[in-house]
Protein backbone atom coordinates (compact mmCIF):
# COMPACT_ATOMS: atom_id res chain seq x y z
CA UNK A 1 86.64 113.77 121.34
CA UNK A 2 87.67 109.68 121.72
CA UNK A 3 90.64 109.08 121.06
CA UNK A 4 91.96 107.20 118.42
CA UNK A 5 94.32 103.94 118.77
CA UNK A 6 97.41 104.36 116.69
CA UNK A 7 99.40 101.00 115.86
CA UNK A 8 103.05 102.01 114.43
CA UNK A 9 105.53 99.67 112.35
CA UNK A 10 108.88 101.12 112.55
CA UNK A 11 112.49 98.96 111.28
CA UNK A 12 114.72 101.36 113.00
CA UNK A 13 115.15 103.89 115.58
CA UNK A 14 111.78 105.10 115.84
CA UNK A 15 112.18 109.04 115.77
CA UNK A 16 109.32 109.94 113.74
CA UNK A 17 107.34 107.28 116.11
CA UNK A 18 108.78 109.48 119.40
CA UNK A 19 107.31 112.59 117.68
CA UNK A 20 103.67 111.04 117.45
CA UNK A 21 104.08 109.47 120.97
CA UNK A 22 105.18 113.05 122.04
CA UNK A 23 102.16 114.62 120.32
CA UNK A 24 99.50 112.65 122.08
CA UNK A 25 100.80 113.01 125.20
CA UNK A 26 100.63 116.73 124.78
CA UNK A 27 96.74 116.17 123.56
CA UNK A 28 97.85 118.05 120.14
CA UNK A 29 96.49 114.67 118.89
CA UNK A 30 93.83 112.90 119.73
CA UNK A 31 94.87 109.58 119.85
CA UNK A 32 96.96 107.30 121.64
CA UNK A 33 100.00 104.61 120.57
CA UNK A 34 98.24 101.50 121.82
CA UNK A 35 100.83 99.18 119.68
CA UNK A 36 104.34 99.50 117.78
CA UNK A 37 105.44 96.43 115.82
CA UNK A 38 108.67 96.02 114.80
CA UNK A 39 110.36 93.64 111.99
CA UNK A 40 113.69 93.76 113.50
CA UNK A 41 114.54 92.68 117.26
CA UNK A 42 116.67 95.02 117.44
CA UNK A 43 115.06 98.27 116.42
CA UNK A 44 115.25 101.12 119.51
CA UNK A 45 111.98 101.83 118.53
CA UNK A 46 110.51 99.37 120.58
CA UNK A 47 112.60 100.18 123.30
CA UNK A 48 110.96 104.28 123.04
CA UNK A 49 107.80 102.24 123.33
CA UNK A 50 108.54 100.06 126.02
CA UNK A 51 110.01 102.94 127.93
CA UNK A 52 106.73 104.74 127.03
CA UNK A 53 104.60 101.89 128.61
CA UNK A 54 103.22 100.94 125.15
CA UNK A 55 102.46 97.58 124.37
CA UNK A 56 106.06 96.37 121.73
CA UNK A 57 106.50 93.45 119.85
CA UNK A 58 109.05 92.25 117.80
CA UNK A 59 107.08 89.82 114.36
CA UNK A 60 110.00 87.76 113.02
CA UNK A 61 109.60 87.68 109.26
CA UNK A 62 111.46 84.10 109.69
CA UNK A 63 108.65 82.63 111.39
CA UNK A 64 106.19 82.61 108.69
CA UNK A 65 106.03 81.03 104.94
CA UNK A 66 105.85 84.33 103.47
CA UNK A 67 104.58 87.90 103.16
CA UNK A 68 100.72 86.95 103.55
CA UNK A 69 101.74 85.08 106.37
CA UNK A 70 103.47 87.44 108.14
CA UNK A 71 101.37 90.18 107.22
CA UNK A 72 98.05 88.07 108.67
CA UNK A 73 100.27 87.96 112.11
CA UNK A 74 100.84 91.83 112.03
CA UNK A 75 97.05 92.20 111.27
CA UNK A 76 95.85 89.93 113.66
CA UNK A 77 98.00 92.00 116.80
CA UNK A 78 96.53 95.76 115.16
CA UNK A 79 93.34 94.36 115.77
CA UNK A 80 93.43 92.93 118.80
CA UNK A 81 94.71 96.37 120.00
CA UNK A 82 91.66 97.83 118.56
CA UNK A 83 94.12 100.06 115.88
CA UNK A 84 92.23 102.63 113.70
CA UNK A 85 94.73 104.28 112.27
CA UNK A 86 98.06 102.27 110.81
CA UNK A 87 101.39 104.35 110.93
CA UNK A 88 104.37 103.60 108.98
CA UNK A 89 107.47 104.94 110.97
CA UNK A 90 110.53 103.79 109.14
CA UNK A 91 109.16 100.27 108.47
CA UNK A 92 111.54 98.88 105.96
CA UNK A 93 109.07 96.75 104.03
CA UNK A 94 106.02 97.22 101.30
CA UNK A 95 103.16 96.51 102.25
CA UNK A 96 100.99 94.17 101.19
CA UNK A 97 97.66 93.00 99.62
CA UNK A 98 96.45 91.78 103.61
CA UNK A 99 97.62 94.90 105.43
CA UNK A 100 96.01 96.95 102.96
CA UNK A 101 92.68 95.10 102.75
CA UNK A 102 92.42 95.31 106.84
CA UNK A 103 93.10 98.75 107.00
CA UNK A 104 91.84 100.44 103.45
CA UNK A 105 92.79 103.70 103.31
CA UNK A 106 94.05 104.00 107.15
CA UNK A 107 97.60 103.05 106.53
CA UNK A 108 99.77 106.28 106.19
CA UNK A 109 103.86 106.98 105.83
CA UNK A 110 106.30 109.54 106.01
CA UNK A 111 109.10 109.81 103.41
CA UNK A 112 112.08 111.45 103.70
CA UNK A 113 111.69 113.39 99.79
CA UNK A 114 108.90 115.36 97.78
CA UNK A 115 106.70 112.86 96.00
CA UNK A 116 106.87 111.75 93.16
CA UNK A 117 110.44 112.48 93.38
CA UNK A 118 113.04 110.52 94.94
CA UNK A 119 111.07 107.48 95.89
CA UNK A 120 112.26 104.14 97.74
CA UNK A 121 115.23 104.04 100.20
CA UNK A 122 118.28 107.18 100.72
CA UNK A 123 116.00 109.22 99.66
CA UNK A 124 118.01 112.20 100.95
CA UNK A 125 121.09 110.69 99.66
CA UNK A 126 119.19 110.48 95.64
CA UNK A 127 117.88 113.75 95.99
CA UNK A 128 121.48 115.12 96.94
CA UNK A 129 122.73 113.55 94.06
CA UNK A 130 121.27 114.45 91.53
CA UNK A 131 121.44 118.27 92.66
CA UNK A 132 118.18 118.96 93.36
CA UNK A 133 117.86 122.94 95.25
CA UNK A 134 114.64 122.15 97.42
CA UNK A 135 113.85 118.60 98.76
CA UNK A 136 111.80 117.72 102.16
CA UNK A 137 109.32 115.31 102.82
CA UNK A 138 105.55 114.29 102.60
CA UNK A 139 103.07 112.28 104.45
CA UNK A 140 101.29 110.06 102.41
CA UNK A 141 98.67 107.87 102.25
CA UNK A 142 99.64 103.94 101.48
CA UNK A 143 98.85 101.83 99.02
CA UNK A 144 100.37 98.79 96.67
CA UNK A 145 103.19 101.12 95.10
CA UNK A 146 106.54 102.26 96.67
CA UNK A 147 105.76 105.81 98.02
CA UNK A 148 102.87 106.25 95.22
CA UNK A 149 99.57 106.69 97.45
CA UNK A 150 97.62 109.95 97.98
CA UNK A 151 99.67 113.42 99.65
CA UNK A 152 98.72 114.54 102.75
CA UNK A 153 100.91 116.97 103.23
CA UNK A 154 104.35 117.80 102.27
CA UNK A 155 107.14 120.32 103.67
CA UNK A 156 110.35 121.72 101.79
CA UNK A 157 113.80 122.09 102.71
CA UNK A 158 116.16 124.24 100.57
CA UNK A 159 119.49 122.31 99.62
CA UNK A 160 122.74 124.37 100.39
CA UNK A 161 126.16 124.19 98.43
CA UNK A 162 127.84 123.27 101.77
CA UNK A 163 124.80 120.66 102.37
CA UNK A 164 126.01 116.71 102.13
CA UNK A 165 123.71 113.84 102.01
CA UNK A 166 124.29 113.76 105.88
CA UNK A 167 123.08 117.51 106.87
CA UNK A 168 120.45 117.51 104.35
CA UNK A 169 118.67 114.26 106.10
CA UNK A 170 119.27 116.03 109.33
CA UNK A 171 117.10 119.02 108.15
CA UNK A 172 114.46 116.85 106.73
CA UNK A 173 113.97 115.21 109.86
CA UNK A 174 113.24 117.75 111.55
CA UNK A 175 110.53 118.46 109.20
CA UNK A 176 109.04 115.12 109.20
CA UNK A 177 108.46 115.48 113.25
CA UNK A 178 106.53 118.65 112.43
CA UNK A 179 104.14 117.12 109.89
CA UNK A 180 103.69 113.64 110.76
CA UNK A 181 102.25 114.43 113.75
CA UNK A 182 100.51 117.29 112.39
CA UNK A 183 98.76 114.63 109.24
CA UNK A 184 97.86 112.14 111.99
CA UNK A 185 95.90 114.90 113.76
CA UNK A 186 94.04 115.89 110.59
CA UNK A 187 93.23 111.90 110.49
CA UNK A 188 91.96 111.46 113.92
CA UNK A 189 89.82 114.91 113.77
CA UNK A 190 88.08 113.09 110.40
CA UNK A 191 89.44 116.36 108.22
CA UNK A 192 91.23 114.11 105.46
CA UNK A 193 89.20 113.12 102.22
CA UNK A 194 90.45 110.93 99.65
CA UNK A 195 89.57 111.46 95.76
CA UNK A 196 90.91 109.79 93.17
CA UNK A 197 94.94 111.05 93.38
CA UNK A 198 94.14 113.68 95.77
CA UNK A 199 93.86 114.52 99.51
CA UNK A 200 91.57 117.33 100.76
CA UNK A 201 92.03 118.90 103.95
CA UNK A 202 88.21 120.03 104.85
CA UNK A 203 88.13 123.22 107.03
């Protein structure tokens, strides 16, 4: 089977973007990074990718007159790196009418809650709050809304009394590297279809 070439756009640390680096090294997925983007100059996920001997680049929002600007930029690099599949790997921003027209349905995200619930940012931290007993997370496909495109696939973490914000987010995350990796396979193996609201996983 080809492999597919992943771009990722991370903001931070890039943990979820070590797990799919991790998994197509192994060959569970059949793909490979070919380019991370980053918003901020300092994120240490473009340090992992460096490391990795993946093409990194840091995009300064500053430098451009505004989101369609900046966006064309981050389009114009995915392509050039002949990117199939867009992941979102702690990428601070919403995306926008240009990313989404260049790659329709072949952007995807991982958030840190079960969809609907708990959208936009501390998602741990809202779901904590409010005193939910199960949270987790779920892979998603994007589109114009915060966190509203299609599921892919979701995973659930119970919520213990002696849980904080903290410890909850640590458990989560350990469930996002299981199923990120694991939705980005069923993309590159052509498994996902998209109707309407829902995803199907074809056997």
């Amino acid at each position: 089977m080809n492999k597919i070439n992943l771009g990722v756009l991370a903001s931070g640390r890039g943990s979820n973007l070590q797990s799919i680096m991790d998994a197509c090294e192994s060959g569970r997925i059949p793909a490979r990074v070919a380019m991370v983007i980053s918003d901020n100059s300092g994120a240490f996920a473009l340090e992992r990718a460096r490391r990795a001997g993946i093409k990194a680049e840091f995009i300064d929002p500053e430098d451009y007159s505004g989101k369609a600007d900046f966006e064309r930029k981050i389009v114009e690099v995915l392509q050039q790196n002949d990117v199939e599949l867009v992941c979102l790997a702690g990428y601070m921003r919403l995306v926008g009418k240009g990313l989404l027209a260049a790659f329709n349905e072949r952007i995807i995200n991982i958030h840190p809650a079960l969809l609907p619930s708990f959208p936009g940012l501390h998602a741990q931290e809202q779901a904590w709050n409010y005193g939910v007993k199960f949270s987790g997370c779920t892979v998603h496909f994007v589109d114009e809304g915060m966190d509203t495109g299609p599921i892919i696939l979701q995973a659930v973490v119970p919520v213990y009394a002696s849980d904080t914000a903290e410890t909850l987010a640590e458990r989560i995350l350990e469930q996002e590297h299981k199923i990120y990796p694991e939705a980005v396979r069923l993309f590159c193996e052509g498994k996902l279809e998209i109707k309407g609201r829902k995803v199907y996983i074809k056997e």
